[in-house]
Protein backbone atom coordinates (compact mmCIF):
# COMPACT_ATOMS: atom_id res chain seq x y z
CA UNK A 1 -44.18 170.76 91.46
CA UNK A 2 -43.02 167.27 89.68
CA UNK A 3 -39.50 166.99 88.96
CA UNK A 4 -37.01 164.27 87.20
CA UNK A 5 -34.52 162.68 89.66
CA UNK A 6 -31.90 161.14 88.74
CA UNK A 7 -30.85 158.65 91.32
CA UNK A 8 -28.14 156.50 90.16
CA UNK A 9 -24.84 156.55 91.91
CA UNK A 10 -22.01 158.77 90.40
CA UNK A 11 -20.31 156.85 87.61
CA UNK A 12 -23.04 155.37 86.26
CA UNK A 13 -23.85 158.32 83.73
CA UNK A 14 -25.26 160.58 85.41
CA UNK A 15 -23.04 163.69 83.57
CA UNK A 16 -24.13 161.61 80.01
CA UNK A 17 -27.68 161.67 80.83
CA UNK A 18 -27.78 165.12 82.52
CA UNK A 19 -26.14 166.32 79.15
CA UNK A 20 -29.17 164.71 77.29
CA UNK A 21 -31.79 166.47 79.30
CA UNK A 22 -30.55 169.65 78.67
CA UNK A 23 -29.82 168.76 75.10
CA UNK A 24 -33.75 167.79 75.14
CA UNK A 25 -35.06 171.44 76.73
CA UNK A 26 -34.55 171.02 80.23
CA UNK A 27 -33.50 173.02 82.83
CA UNK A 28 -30.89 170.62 84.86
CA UNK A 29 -28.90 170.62 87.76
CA UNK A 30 -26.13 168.08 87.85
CA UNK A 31 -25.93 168.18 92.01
CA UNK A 32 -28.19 170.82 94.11
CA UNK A 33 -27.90 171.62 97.65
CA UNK A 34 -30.08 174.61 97.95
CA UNK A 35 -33.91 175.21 97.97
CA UNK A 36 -33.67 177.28 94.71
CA UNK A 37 -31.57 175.46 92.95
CA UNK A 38 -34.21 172.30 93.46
CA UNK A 39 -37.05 174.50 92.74
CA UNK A 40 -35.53 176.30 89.67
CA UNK A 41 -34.14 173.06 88.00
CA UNK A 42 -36.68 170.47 86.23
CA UNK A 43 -34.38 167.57 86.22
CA UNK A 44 -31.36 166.93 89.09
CA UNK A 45 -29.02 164.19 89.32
CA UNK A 46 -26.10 162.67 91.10
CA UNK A 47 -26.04 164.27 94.89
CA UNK A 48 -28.04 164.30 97.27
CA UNK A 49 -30.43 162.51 94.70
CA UNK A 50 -29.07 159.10 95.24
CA UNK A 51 -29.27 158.85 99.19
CA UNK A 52 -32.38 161.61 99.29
CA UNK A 53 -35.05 160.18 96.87
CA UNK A 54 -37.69 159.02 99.87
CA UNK A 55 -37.40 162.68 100.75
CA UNK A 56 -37.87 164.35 97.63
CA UNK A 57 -40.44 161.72 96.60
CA UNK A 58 -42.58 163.21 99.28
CA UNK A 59 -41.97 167.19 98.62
CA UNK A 60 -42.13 167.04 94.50
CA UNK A 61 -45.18 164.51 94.68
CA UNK A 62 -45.81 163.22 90.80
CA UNK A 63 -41.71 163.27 90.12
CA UNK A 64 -40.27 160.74 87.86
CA UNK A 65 -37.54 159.01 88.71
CA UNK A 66 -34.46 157.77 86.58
CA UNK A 67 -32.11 154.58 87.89
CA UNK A 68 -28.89 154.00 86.41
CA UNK A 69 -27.19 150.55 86.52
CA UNK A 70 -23.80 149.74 85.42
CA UNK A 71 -21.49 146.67 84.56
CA UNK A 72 -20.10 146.16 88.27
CA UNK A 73 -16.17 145.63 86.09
CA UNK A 74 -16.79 148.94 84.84
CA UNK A 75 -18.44 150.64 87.68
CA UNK A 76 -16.08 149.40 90.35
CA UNK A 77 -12.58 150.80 89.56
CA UNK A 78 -14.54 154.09 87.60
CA UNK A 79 -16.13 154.94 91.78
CA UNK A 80 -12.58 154.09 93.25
CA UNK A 81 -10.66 156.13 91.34
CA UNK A 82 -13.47 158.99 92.20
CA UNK A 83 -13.67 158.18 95.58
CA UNK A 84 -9.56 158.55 95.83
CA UNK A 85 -9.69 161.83 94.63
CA UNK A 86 -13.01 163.09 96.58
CA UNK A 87 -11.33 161.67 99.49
CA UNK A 88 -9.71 164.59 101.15
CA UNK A 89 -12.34 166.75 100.97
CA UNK A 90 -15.22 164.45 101.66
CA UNK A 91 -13.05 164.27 105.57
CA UNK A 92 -16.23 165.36 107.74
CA UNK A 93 -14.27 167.71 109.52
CA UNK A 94 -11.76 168.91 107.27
CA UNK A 95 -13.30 168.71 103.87
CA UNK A 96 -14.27 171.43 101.85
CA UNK A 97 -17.11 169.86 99.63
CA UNK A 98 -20.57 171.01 100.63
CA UNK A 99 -22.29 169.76 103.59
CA UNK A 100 -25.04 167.90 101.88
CA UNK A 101 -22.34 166.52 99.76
CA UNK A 102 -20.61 165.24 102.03
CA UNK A 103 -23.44 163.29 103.93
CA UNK A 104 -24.88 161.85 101.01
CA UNK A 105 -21.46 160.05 100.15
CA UNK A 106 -21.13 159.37 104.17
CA UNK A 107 -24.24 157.62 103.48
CA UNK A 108 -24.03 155.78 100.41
CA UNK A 109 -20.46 154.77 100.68
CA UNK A 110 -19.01 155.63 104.18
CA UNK A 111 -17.37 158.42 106.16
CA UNK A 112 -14.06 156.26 106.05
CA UNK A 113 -12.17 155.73 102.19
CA UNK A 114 -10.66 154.12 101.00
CA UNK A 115 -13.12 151.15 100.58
CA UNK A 116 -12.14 147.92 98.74
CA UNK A 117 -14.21 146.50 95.45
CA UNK A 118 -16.12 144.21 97.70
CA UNK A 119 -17.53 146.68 100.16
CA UNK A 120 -18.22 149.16 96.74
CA UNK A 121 -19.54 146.19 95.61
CA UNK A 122 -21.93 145.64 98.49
CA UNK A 123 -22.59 149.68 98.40
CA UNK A 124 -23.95 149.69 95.12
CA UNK A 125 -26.01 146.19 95.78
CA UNK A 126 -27.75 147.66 98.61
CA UNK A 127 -28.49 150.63 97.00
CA UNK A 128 -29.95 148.95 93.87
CA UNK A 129 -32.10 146.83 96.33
CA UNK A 130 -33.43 149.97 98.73
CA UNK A 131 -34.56 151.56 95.30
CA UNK A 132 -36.25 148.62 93.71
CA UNK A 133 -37.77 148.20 97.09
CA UNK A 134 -39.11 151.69 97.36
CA UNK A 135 -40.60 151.63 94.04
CA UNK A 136 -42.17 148.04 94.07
CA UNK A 137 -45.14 148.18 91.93
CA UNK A 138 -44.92 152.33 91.23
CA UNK A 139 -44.40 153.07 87.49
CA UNK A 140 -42.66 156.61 88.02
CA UNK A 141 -39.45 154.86 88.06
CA UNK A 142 -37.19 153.68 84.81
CA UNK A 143 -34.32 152.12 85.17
CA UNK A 144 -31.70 151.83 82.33
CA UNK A 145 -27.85 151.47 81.63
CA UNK A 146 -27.03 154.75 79.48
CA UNK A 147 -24.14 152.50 77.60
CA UNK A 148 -26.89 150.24 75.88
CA UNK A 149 -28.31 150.89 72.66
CA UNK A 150 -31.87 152.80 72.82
CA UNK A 151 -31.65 153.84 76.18
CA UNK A 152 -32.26 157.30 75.60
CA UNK A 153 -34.82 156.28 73.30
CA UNK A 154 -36.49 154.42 76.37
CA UNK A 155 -35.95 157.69 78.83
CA UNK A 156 -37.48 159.82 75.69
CA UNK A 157 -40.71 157.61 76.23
CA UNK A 158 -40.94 157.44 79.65
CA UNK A 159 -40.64 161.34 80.32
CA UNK A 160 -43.11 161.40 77.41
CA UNK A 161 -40.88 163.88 75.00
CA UNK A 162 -40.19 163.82 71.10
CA UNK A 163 -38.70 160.38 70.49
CA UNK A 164 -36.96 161.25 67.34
CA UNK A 165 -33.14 161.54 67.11
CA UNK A 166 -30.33 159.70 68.79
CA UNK A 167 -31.41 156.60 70.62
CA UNK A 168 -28.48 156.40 72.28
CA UNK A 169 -26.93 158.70 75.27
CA UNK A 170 -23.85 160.92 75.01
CA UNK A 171 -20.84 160.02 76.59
CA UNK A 172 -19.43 161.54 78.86
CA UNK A 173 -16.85 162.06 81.70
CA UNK A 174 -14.82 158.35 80.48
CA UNK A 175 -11.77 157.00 81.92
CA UNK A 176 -10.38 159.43 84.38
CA UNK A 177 -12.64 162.35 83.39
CA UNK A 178 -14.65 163.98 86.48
CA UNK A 179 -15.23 167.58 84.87
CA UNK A 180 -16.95 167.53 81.80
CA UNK A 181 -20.19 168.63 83.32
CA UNK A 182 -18.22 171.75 84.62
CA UNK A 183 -16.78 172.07 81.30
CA UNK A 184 -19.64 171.56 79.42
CA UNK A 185 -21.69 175.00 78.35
CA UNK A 186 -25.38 174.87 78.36
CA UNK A 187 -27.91 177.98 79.15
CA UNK A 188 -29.83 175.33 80.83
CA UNK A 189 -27.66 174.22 83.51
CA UNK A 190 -28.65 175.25 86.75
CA UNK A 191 -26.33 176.23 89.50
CA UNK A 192 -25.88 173.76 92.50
CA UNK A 193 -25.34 176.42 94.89
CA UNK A 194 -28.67 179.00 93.68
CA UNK A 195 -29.45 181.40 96.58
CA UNK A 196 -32.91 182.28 96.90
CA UNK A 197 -35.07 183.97 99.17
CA UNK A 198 -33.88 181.89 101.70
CA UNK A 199 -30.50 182.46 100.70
CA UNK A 200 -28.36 179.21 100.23
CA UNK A 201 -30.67 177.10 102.80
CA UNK A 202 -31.45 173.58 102.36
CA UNK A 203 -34.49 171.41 103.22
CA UNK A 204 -35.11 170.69 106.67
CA UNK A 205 -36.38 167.19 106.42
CA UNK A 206 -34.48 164.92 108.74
CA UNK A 207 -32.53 162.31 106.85
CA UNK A 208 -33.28 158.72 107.07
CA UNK A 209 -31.84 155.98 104.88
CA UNK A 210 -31.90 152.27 104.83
């Protein structure tokens, strides 16, 4: 069962280009940390994507995969002020986000925030290099910047889907925004949480990174 993953970090339009997936027919999940919701959605982005693609590489063999890069004077005070206000309740102990969450920012960024621009810096940097890395010499992966012109023309190609229309993505979730993907209505979004048969369970691979 091939998927779409996005796996760029958050603030690097991953609500803009979730928005244009659904806008192009699919069914998307911006987050998932259940077996259904993975299973039900076509296209997922943001968490656990980012730290989990090795993993979901191997169970949705034939997936395409979606990078996003970002100006690093843009990107870094956009993750800081997200990071200060996930902070609280990204505390391992004492947080409230989900579980899977949770370790996939404990594993990206750290357990411990605040973190200065240089350490975000070197976050995102080693990140960038782990997925180049993985994908040497694959062509399932694309990497674009959703705030340059014809990048959704580019993704349009790449997932193979009627290239006509906008060439460029919407935008989304600017400045200080966080909630336009929770805002946003859609038939086609898919719920993070979805209980299935299995109720809210998750995958049971166990986690590696680099």
């Amino acid at each position: 069962m091939s998927k779409i993953f996005i796996i760029g970090l958050p603030r690097t339009g991953t609500t803009s280009i979730s928005v244009a997936l659904l806008e192009l027919g699919f069914l998307v999940a911006h987050t998932a940390f259940t077996k259904k919701a993975f299973e039900v959605a076509e296209a997922i982005s943001d968490a656990p994507c980012f730290s989990d693609y090795q993993h979901l590489d191997e169970l949705f063999p034939n997936s395409k995969f979606i990078y996003l890069s970002r100006n690093m004077d843009e990107w870094v005070p956009s993750i800081t002020m997200l990071l200060e206000k996930m902070a609280p309740h990204l505390e391992p102990k004492t947080g409230y986000f989900n579980p899977i969450l949770k370790r996939s920012f404990h594993h990206t960024f750290s357990p411990t925030l605040p973190l200065s621009a240089n350490e975000l810096i070197d976050c995102y940097q080693r990140h960038q290099q782990a997925v180049f890395e993985y994908f040497k010499d694959r062509d399932d992966l694309l990497s674009i910047d959703v705030s340059e012109q014809g990048s959704l023309l580019k993704m349009k190609k790449f997932l193979g889907v009627d290239a006509q229309g906008s060439e460029d993505f919407p935008k989304f979730n600017t400045g200080r925004n966080v909630a336009n993907w929770k805002e946003y209505k859609h038939p086609n979004k898919v719920n993070s949480n979805l209980a299935g048969i299995e109720h809210r369970k998750y995958f049971d691979y166990e986690f590696f990174g680099y």
